[in-house]
PDB file of N, CA and C in Angstrom:
ATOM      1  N   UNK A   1       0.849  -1.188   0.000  1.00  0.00           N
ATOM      2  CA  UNK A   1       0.000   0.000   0.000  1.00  0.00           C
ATOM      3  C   UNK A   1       0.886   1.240   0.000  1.00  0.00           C
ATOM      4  N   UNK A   2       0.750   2.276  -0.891  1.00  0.00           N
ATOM      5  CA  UNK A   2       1.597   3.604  -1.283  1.00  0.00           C
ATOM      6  C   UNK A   2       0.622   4.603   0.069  1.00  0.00           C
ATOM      7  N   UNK A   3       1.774   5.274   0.571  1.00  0.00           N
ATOM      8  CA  UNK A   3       1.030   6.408   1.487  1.00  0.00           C
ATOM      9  C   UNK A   3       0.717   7.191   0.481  1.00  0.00           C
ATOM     10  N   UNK A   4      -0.290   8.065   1.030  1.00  0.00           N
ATOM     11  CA  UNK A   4      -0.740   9.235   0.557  1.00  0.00           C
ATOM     12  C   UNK A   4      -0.751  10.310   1.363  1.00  0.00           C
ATOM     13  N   UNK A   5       0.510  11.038   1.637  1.00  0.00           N
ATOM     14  CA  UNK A   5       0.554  11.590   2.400  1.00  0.00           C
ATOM     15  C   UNK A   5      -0.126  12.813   2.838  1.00  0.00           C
ATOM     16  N   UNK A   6      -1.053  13.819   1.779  1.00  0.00           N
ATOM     17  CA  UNK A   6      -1.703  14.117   1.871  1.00  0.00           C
ATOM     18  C   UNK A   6      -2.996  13.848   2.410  1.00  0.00           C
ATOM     19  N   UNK A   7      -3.413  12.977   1.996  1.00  0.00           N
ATOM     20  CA  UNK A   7      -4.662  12.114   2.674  1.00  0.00           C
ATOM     21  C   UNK A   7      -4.324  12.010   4.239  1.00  0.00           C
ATOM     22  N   UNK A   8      -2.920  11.438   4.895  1.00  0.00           N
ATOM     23  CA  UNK A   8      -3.006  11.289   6.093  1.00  0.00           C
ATOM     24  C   UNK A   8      -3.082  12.909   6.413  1.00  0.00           C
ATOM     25  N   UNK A   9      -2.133  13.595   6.143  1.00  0.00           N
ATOM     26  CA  UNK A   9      -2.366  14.701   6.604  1.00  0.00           C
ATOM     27  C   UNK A   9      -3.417  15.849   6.821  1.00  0.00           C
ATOM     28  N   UNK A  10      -4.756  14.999   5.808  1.00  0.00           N
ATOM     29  CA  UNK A  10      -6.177  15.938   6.086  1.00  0.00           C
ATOM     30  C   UNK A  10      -6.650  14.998   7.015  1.00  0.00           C
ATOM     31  N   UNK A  11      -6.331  13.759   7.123  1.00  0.00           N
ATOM     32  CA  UNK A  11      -7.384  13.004   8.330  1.00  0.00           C
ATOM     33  C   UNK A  11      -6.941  13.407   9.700  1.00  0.00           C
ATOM     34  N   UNK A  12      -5.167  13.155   9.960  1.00  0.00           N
ATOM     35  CA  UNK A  12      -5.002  13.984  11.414  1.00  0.00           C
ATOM     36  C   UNK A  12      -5.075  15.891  11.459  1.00  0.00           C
ATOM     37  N   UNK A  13      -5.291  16.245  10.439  1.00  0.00           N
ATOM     38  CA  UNK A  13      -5.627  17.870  10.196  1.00  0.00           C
ATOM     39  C   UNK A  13      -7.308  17.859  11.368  1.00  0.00           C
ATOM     40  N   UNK A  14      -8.066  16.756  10.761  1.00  0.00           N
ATOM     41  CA  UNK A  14      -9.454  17.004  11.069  1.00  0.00           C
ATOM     42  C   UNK A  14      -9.771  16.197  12.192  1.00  0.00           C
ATOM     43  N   UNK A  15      -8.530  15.835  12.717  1.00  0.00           N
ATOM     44  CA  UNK A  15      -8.824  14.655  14.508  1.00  0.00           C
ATOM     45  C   UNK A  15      -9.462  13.163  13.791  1.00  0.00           C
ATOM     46  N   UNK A  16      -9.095  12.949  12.373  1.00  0.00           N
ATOM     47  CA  UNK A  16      -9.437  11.690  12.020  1.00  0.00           C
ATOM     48  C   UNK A  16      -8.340  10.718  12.538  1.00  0.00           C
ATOM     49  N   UNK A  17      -9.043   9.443  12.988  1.00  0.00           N
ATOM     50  CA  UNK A  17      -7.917   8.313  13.124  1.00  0.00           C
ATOM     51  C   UNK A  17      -7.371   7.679  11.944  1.00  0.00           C
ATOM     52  N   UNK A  18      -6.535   7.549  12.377  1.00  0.00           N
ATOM     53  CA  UNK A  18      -5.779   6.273  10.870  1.00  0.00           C
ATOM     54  C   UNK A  18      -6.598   4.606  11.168  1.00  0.00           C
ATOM     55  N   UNK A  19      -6.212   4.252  10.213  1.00  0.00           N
ATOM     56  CA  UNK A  19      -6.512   2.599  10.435  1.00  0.00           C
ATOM     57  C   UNK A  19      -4.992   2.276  11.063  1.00  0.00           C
ATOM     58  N   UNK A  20      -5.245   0.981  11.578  1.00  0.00           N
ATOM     59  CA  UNK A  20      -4.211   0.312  11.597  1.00  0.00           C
ATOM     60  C   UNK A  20      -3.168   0.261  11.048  1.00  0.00           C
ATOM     61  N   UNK A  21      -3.924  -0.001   9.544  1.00  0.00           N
ATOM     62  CA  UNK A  21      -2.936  -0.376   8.547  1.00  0.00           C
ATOM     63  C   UNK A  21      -1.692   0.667   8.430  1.00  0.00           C
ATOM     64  N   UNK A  22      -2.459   1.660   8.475  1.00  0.00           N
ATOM     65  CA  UNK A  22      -2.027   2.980   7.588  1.00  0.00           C
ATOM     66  C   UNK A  22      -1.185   3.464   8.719  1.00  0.00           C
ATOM     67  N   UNK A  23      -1.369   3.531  10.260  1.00  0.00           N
ATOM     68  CA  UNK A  23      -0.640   3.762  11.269  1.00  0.00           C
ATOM     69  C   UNK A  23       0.868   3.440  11.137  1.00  0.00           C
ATOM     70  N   UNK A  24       0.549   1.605  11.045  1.00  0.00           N
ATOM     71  CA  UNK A  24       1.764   1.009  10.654  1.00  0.00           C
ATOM     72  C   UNK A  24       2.753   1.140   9.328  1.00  0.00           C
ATOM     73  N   UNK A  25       2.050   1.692   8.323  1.00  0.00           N
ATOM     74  CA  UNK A  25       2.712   1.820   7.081  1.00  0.00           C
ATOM     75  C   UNK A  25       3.440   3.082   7.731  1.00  0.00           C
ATOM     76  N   UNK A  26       3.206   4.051   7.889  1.00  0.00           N
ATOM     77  CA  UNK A  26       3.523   5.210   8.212  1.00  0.00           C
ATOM     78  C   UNK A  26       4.975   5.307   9.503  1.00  0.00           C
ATOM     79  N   UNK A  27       4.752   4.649  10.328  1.00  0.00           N
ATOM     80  CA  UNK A  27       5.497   3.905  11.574  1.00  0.00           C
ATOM     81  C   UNK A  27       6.466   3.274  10.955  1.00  0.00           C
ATOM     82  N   UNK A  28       6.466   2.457  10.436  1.00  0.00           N
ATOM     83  CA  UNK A  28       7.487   2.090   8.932  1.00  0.00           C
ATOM     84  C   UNK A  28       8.484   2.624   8.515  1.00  0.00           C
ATOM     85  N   UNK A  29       7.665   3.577   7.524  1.00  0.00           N
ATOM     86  CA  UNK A  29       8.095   4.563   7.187  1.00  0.00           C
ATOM     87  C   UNK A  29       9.245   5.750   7.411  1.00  0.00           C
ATOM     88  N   UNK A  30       8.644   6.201   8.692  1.00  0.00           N
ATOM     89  CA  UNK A  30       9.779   6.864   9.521  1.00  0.00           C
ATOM     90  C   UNK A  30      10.834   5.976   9.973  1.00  0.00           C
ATOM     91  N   UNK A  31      10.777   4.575  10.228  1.00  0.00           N
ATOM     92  CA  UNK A  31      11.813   3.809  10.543  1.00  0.00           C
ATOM     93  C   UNK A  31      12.729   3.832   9.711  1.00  0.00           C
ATOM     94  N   UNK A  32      12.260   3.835   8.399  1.00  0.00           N
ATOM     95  CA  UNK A  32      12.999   3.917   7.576  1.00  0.00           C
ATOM     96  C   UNK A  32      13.733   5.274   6.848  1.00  0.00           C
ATOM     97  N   UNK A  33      12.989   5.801   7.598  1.00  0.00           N
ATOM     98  CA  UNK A  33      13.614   7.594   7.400  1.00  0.00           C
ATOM     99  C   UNK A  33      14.802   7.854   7.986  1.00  0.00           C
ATOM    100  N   UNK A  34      14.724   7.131   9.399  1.00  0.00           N
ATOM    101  CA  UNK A  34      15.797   7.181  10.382  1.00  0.00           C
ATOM    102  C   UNK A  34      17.111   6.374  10.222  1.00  0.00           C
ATOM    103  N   UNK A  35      16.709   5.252   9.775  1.00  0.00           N
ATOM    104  CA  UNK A  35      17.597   4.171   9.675  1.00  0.00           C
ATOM    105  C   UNK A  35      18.659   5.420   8.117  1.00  0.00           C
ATOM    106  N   UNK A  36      18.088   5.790   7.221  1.00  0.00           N
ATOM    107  CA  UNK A  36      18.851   6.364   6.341  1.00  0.00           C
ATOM    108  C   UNK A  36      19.466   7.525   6.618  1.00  0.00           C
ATOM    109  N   UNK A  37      18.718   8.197   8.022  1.00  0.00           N
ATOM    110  CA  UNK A  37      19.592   9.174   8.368  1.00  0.00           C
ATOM    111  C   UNK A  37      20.761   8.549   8.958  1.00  0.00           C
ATOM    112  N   UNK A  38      20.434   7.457  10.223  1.00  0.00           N
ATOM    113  CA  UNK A  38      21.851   6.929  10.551  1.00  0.00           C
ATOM    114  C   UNK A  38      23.034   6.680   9.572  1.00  0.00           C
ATOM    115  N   UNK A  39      22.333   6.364   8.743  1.00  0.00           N
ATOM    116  CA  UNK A  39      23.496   5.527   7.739  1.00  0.00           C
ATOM    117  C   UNK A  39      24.017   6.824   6.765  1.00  0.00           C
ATOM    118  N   UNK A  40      23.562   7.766   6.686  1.00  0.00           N
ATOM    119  CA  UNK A  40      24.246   9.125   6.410  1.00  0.00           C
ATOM    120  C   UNK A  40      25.028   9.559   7.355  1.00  0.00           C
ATOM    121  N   UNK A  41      24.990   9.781   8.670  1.00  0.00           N
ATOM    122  CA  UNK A  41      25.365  10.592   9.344  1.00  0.00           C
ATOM    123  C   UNK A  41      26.545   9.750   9.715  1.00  0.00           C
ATOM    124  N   UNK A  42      26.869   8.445   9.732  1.00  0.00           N
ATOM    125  CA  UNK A  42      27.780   7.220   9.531  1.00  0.00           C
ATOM    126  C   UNK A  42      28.782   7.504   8.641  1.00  0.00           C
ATOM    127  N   UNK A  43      28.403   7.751   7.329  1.00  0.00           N
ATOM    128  CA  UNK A  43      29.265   7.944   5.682  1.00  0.00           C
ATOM    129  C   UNK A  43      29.838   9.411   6.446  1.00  0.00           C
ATOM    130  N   UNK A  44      28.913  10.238   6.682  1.00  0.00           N
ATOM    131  CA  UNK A  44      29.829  11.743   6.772  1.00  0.00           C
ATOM    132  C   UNK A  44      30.471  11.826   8.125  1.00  0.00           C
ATOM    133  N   UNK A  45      30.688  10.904   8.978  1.00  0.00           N
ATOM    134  CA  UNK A  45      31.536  11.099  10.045  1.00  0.00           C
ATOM    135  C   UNK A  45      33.151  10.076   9.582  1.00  0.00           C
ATOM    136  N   UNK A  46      32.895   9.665   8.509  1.00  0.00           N
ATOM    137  CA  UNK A  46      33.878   8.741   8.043  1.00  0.00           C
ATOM    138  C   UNK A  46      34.382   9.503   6.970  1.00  0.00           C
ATOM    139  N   UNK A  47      33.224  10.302   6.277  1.00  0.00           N
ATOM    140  CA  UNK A  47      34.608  11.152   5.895  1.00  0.00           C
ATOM    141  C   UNK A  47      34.931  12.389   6.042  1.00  0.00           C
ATOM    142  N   UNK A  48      34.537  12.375   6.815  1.00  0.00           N
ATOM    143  CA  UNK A  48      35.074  13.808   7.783  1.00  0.00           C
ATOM    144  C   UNK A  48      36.510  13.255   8.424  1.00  0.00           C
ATOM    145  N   UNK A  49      36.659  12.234   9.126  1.00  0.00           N
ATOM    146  CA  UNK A  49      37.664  11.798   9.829  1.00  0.00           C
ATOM    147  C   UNK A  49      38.758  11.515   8.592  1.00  0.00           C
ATOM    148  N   UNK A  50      38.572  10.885   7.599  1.00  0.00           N
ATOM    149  CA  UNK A  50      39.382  10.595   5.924  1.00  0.00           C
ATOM    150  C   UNK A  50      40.060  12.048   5.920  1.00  0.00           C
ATOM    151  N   UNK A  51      39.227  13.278   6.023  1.00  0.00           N
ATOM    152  CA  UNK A  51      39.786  15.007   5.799  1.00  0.00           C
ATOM    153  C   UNK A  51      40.523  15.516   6.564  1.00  0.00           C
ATOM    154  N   UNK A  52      40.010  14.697   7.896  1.00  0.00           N
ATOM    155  CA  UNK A  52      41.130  14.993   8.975  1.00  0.00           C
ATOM    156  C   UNK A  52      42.515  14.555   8.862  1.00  0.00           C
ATOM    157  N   UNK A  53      42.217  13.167   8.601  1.00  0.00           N
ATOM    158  CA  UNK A  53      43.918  12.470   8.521  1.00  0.00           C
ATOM    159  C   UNK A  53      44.456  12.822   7.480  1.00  0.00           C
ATOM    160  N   UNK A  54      44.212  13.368   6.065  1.00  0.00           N
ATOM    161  CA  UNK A  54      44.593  13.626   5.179  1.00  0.00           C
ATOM    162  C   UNK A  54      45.306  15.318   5.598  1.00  0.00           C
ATOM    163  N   UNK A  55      43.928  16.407   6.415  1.00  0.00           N
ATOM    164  CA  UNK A  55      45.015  17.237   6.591  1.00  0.00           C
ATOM    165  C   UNK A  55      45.580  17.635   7.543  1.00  0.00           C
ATOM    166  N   UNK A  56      45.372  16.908   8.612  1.00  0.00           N
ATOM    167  CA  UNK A  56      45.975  16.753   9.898  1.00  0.00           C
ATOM    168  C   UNK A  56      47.627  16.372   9.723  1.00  0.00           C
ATOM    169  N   UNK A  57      48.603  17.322  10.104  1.00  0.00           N
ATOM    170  CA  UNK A  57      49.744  16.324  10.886  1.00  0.00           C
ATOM    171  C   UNK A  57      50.792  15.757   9.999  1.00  0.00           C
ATOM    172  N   UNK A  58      50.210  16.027   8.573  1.00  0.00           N
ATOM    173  CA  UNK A  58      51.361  15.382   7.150  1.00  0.00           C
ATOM    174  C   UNK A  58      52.117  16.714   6.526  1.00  0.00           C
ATOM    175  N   UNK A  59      53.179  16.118   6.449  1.00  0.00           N
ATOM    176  CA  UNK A  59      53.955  17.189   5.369  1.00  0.00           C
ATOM    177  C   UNK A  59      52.988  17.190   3.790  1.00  0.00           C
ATOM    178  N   UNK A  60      53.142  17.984   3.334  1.00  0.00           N
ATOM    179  CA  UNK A  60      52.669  17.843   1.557  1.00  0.00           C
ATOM    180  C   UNK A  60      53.367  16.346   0.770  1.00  0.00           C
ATOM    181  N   UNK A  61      54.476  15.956   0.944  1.00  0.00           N
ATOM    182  CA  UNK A  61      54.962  15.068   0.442  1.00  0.00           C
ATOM    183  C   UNK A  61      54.060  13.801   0.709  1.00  0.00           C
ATOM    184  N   UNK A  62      54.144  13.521   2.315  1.00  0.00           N
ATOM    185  CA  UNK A  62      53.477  12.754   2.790  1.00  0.00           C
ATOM    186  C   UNK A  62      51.801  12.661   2.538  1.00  0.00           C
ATOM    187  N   UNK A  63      51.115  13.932   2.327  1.00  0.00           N
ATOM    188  CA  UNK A  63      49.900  14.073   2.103  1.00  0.00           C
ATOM    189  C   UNK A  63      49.340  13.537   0.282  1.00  0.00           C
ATOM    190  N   UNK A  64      50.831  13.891  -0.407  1.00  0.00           N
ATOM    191  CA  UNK A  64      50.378  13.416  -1.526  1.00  0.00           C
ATOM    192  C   UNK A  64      50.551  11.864  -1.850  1.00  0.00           C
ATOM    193  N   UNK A  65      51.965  11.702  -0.920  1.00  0.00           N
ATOM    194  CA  UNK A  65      52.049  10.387  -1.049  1.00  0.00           C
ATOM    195  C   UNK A  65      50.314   9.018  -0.554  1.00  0.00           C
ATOM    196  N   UNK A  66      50.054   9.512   0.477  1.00  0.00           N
ATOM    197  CA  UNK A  66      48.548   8.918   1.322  1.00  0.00           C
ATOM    198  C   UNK A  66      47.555   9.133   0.872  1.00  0.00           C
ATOM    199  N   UNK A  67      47.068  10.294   0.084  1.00  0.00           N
ATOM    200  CA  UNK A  67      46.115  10.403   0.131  1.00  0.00           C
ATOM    201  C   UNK A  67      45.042   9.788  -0.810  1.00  0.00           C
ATOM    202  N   UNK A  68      45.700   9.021  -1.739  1.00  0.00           N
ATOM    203  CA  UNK A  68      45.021   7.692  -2.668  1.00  0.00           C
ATOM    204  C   UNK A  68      44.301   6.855  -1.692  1.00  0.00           C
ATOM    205  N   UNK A  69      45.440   6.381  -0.823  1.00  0.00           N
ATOM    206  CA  UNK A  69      45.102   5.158  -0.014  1.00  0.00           C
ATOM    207  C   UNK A  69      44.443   5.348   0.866  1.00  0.00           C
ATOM    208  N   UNK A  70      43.963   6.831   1.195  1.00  0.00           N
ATOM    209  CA  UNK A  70      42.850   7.467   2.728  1.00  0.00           C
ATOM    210  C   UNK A  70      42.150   7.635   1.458  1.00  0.00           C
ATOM    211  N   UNK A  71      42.006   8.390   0.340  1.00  0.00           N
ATOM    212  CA  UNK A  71      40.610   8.245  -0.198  1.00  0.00           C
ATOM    213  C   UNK A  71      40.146   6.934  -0.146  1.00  0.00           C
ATOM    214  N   UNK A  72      40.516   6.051  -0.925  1.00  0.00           N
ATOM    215  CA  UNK A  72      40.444   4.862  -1.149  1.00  0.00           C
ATOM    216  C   UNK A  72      39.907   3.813  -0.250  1.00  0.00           C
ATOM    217  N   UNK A  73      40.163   4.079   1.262  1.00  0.00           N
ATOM    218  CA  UNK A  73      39.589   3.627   2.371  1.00  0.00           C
ATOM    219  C   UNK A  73      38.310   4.230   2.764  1.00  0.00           C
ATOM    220  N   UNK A  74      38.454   5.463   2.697  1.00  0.00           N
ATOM    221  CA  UNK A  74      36.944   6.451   3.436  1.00  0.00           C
ATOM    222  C   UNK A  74      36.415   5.799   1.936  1.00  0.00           C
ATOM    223  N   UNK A  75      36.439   5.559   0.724  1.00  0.00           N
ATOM    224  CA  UNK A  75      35.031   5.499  -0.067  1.00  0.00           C
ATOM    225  C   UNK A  75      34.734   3.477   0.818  1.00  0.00           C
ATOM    226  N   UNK A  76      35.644   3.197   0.009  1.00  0.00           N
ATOM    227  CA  UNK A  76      35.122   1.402   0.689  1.00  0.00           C
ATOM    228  C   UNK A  76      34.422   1.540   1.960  1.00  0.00           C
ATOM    229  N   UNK A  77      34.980   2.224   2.804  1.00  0.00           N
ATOM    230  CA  UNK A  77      34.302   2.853   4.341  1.00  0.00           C
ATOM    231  C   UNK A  77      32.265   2.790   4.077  1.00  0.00           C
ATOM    232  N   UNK A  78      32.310   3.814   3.053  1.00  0.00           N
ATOM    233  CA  UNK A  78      31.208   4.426   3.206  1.00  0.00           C
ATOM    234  C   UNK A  78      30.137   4.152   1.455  1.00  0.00           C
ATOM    235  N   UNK A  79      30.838   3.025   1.197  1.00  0.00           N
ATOM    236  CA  UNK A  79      30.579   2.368  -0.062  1.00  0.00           C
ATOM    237  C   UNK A  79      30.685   3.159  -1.389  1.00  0.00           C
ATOM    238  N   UNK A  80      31.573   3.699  -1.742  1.00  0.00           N
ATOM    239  CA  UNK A  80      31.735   5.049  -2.701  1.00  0.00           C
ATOM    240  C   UNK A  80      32.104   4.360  -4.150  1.00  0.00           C
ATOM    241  N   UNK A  81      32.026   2.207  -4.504  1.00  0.00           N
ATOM    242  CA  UNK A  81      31.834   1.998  -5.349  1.00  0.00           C
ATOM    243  C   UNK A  81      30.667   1.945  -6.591  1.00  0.00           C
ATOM    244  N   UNK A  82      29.412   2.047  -5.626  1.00  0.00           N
ATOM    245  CA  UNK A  82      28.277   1.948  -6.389  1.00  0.00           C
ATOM    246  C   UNK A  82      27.881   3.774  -7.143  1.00  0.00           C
ATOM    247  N   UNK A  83      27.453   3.815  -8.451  1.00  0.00           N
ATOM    248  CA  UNK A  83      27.460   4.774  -9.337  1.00  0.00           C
ATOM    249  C   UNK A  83      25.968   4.965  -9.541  1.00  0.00           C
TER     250      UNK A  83
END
């Protein structure tokens, strides 16, 4: 069943109840809202930390020499093969 999010939003607009169903689709829903925020906020703390070590603490030599192999880790990290 596709929400309609409009629809929910005129039924609790007007103190209408949801069904069950639609409770749970919705309940769902946000689970799954969240779960993708985690898993964002996961990727950008990984590569935030990749920016750090890259410019944290290295000479330029050293920074150019690494920084293949720190990209290269923060994408596998945060799955940066899929296009």
């Amino acid at each position: 069943m596709k929400i309609d999010l409009s629809e929910l939003e005129r039924k609790l607009s007007y103190g209408i109840n949801l069904t069950i169903k639609e409770s749970t689709i919705l309940i769902e829903s946000m689970e799954g809202f969240i779960d993708d925020k985690i898993e964002l906020q996961e990727q950008l703390n990984t590569a935030k930390k990749a920016l750090t070590e890259v410019a944290g603490g290295h000479t330029v030599e050293d920074a150019i020499f690494n920084h293949q192999l720190i990209a290269s880790k923060a994408l596998a990290a945060i799955g940066g093969d899929d296009e």
